[in-house]
N, C-alpha and C. Protein backbone atom coordinates (compact mmCIF):
# COMPACT_ATOMS: atom_id res chain seq x y z
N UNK A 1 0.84 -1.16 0.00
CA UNK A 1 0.00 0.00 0.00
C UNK A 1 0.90 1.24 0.00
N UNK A 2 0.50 2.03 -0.61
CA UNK A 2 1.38 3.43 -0.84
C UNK A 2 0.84 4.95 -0.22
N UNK A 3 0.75 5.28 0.39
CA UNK A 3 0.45 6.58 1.23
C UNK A 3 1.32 7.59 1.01
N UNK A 4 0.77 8.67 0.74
CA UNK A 4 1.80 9.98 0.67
C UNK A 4 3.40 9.71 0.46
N UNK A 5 3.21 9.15 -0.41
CA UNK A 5 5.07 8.70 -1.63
C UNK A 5 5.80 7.89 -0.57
N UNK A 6 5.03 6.98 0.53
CA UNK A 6 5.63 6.57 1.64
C UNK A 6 4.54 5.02 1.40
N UNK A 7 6.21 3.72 1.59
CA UNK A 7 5.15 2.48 1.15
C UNK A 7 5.05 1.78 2.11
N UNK A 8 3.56 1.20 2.13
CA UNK A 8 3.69 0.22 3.99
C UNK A 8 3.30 -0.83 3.31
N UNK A 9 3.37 -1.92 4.93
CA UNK A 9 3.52 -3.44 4.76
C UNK A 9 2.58 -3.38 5.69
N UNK A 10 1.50 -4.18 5.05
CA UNK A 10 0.14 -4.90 6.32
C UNK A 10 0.72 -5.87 7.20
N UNK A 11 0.30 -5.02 8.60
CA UNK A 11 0.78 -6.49 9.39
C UNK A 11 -0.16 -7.27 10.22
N UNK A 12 -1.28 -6.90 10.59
CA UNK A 12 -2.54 -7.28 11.05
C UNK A 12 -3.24 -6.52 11.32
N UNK A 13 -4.65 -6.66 11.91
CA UNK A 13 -5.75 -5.97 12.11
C UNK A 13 -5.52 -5.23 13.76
N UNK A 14 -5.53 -4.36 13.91
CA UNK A 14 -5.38 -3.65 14.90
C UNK A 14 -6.58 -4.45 16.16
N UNK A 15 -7.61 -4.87 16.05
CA UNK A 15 -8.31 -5.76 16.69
C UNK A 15 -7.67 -6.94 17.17
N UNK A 16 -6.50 -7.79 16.53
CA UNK A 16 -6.18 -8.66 16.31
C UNK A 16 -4.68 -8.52 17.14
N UNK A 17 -4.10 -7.26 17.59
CA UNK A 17 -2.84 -7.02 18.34
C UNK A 17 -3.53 -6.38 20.11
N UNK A 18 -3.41 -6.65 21.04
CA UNK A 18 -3.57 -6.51 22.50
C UNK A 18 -3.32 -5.57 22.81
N UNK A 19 -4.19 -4.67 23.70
CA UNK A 19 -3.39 -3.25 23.92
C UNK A 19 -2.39 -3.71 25.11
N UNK A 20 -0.80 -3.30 25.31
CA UNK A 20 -0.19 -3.02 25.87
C UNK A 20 0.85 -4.55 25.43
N UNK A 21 0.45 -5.12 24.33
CA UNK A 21 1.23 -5.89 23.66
C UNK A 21 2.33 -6.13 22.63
N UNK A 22 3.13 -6.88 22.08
CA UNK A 22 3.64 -6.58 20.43
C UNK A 22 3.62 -8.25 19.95
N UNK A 23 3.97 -8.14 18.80
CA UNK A 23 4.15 -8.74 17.91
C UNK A 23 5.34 -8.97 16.81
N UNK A 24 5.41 -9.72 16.56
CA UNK A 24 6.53 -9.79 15.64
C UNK A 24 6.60 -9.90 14.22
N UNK A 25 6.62 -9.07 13.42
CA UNK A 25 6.65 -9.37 12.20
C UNK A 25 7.81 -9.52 11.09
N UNK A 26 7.52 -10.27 10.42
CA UNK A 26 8.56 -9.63 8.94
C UNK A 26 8.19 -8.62 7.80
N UNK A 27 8.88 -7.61 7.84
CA UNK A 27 8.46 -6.42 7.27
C UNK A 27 9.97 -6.57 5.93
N UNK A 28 9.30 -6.99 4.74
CA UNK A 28 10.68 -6.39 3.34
C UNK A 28 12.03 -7.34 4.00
N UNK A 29 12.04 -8.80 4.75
CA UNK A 29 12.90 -9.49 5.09
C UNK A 29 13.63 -8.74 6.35
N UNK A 30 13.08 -8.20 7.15
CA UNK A 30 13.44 -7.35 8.78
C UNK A 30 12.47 -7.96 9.71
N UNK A 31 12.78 -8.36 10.64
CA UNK A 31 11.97 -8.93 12.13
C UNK A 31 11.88 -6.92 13.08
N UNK A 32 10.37 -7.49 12.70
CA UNK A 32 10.14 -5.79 13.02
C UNK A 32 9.03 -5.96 14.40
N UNK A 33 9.07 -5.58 15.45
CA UNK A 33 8.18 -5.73 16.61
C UNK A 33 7.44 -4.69 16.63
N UNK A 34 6.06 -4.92 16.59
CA UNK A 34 4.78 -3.90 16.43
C UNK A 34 4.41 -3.97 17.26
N UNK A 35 4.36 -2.57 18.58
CA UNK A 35 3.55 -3.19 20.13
C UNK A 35 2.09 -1.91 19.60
N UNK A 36 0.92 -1.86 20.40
CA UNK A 36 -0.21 -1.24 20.84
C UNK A 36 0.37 -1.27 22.21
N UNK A 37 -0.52 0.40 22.77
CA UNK A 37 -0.22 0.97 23.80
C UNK A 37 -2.07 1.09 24.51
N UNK A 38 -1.77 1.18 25.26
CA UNK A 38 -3.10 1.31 25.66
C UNK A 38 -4.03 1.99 25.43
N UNK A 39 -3.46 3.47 24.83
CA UNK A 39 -4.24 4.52 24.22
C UNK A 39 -4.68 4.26 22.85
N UNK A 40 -3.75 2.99 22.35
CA UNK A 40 -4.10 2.65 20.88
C UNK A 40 -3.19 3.34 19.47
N UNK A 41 -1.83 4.01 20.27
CA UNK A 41 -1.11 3.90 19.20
C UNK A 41 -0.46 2.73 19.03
N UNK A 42 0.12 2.66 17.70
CA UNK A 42 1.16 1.91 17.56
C UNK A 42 2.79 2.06 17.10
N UNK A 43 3.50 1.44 17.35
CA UNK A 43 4.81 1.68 17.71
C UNK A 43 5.62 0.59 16.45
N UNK A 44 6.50 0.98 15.90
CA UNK A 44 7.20 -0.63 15.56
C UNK A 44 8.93 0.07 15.56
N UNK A 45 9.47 -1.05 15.98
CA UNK A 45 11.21 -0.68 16.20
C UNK A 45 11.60 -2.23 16.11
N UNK A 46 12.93 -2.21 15.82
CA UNK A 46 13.62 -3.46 15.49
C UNK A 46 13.32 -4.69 16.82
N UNK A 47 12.83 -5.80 16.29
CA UNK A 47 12.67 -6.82 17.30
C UNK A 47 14.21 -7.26 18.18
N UNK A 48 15.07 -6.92 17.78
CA UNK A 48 16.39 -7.66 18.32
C UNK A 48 16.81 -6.56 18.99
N UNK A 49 16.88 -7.44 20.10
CA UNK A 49 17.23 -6.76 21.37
C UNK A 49 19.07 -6.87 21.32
N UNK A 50 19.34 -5.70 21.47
CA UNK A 50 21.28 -5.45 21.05
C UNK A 50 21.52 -5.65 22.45
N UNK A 51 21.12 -5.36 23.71
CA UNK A 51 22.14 -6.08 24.73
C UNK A 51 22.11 -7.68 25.11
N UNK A 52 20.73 -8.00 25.04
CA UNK A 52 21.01 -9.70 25.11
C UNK A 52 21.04 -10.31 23.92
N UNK A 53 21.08 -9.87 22.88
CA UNK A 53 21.82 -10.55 21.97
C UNK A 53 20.72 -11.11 21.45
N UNK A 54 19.23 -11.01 21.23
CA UNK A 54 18.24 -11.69 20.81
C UNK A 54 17.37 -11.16 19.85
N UNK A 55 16.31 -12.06 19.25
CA UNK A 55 15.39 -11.00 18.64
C UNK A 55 13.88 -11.29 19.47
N UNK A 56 13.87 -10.40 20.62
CA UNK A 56 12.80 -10.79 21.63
C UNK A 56 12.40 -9.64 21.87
N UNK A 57 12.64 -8.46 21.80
CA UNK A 57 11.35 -7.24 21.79
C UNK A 57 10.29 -7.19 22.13
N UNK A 58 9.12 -8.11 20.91
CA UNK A 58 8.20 -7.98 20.74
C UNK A 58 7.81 -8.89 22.19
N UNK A 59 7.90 -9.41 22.55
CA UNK A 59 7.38 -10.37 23.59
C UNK A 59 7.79 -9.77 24.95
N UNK A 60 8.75 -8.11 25.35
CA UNK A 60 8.44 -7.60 26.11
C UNK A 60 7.38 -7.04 26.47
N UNK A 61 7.46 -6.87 28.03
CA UNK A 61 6.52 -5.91 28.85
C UNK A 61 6.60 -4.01 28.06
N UNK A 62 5.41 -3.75 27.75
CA UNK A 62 4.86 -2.37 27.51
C UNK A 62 4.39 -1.98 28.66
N UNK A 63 4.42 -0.65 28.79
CA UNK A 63 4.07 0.33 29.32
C UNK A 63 4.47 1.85 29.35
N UNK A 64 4.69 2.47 30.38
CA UNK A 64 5.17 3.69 30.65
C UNK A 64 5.90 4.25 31.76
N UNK A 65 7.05 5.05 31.25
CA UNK A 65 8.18 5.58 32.41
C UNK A 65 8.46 6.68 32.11
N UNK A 66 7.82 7.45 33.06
CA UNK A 66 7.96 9.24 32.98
C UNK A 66 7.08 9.75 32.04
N UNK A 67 5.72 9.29 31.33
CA UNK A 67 5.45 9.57 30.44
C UNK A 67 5.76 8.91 29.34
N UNK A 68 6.93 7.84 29.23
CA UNK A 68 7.25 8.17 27.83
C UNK A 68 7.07 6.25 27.35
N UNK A 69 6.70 6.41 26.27
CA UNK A 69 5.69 4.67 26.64
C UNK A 69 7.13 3.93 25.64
N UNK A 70 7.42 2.74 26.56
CA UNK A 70 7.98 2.01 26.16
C UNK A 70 8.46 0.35 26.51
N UNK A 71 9.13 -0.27 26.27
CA UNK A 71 9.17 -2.26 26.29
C UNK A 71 10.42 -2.39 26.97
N UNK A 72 9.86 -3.44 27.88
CA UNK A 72 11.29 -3.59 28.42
C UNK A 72 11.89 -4.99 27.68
N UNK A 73 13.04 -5.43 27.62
CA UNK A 73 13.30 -6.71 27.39
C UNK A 73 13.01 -7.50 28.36
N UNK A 74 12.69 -8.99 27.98
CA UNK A 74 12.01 -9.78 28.09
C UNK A 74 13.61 -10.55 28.98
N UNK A 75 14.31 -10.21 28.39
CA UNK A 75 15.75 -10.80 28.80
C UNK A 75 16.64 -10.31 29.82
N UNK A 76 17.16 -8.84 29.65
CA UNK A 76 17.92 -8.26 30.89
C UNK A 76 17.03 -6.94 31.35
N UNK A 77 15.98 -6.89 30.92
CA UNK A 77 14.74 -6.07 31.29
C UNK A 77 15.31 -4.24 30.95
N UNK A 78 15.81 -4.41 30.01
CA UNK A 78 16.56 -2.57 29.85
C UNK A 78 14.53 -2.47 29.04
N UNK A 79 15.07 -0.95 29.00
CA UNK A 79 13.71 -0.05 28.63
C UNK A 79 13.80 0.42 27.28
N UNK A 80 13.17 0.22 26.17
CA UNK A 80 13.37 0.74 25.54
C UNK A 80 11.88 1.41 24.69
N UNK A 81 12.68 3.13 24.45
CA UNK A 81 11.18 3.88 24.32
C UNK A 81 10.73 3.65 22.65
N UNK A 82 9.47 3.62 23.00
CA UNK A 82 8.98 2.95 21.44
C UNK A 82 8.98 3.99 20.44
N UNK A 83 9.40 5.33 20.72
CA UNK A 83 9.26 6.40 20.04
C UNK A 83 10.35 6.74 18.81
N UNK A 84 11.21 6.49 20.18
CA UNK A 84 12.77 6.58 19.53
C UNK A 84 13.32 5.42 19.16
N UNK A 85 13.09 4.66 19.98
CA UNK A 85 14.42 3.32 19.81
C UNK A 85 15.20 3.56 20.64
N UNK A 86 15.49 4.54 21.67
CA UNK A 86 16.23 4.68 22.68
C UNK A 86 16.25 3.94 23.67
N UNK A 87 17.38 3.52 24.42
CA UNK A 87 17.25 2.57 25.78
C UNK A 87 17.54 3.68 26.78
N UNK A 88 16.03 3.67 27.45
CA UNK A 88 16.32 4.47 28.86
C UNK A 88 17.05 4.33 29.60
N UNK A 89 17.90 2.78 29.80
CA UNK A 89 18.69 2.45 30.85
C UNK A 89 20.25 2.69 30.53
N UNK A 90 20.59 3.31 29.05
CA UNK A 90 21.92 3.14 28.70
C UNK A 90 21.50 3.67 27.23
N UNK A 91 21.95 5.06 27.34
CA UNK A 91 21.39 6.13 26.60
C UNK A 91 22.78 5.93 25.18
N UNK A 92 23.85 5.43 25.35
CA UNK A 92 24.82 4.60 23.88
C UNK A 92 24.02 3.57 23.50
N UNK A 93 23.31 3.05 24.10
CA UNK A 93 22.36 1.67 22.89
C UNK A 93 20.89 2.47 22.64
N UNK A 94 20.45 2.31 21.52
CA UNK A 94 19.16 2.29 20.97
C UNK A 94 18.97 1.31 19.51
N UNK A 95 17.88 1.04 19.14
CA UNK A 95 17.33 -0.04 18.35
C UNK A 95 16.43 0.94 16.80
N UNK A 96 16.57 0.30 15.69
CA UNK A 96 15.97 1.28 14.61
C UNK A 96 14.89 1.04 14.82
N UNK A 97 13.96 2.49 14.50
CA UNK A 97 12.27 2.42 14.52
C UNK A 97 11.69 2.36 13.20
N UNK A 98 10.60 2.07 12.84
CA UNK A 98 9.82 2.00 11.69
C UNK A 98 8.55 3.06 12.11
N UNK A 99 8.58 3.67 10.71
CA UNK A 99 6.95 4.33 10.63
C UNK A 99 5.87 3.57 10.69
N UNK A 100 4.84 3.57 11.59
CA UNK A 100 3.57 2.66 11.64
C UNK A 100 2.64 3.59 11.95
N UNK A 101 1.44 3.38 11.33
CA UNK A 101 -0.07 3.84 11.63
C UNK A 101 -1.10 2.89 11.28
N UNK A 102 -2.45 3.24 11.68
CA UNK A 102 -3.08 2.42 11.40
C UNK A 102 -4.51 3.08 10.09
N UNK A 103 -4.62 2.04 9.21
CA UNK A 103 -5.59 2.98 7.98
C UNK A 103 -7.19 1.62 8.16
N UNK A 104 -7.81 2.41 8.25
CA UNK A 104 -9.50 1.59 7.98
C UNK A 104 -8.89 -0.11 9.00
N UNK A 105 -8.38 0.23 9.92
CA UNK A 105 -8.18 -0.95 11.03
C UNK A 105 -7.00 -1.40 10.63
N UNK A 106 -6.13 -1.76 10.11
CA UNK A 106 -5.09 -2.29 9.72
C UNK A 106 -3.78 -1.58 10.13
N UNK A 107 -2.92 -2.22 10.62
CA UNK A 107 -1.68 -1.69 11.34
C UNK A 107 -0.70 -1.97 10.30
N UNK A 108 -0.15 -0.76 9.75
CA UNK A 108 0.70 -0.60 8.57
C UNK A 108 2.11 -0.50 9.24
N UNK A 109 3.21 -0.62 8.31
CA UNK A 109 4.56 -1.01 8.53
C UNK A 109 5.97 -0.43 7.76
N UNK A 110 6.22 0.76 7.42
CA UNK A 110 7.24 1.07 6.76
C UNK A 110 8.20 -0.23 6.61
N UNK A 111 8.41 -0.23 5.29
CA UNK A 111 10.10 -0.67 5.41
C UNK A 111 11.25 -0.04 5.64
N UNK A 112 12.10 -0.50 6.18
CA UNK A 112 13.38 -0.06 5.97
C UNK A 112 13.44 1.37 7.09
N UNK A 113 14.25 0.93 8.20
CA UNK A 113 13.81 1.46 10.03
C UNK A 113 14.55 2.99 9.55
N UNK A 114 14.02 3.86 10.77
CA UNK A 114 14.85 5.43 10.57
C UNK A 114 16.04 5.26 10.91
N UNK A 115 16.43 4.31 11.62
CA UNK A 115 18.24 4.68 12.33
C UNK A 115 18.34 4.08 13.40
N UNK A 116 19.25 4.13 14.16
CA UNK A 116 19.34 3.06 15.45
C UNK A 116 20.71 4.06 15.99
């Protein structure tokens, strides 16, 4: 699907993802973790977690710290904000983010992340 000269990848039905959950997808051959927040945005940043060495993201804990909504790993529990890709706990590591929104229910997926 193509939106404003910007191309996304369907990744499921926004009904179909948990609020305060993620998921894991393959987005253009990338393991891309798509969480919902409770308010009902959505978030997607690289599933592989760079300090434990995994691709487990998506299967962290969501929520919020200071305002600022983000997953912890599932593994050595660092924070990372779904906005940026930043790790709250160790501000030299962060993870690349993807553009996501959602169109007529469907949770869309940029390819190819902003940066890390």
């Amino acid at each position: 699907m193509t939106t404003e000269q910007q191309t996304y990848v369907a990744v499921c039905r926004l009904d179909d993802l948990t609020r305060e959950s993620g998921v894991l997808a393959l987005v253009a051959g990338e393991a891309v973790a798509v969480f919902r927040t409770h308010d009902d945005q959505v978030h997607a940043l690289s599933g592989y977690d760079p300090i434990g060495g995994a691709c487990v993201l998506a299967r962290g804990i969501v929520g919020t710290r200071g305002g600022v909504p983000y997953v912890a790993s599932p593994l050595h529990k660092q924070g990372y904000d779904l906005r940026t890709g930043r790790c709250l706990d160790d501000p030299e590591v962060s993870v690349p983010t993807y553009d996501a929104t959602v169109r007529d229910g469907v949770v869309l997926v940029t390819p190819g992340a902003r940066g890390a």
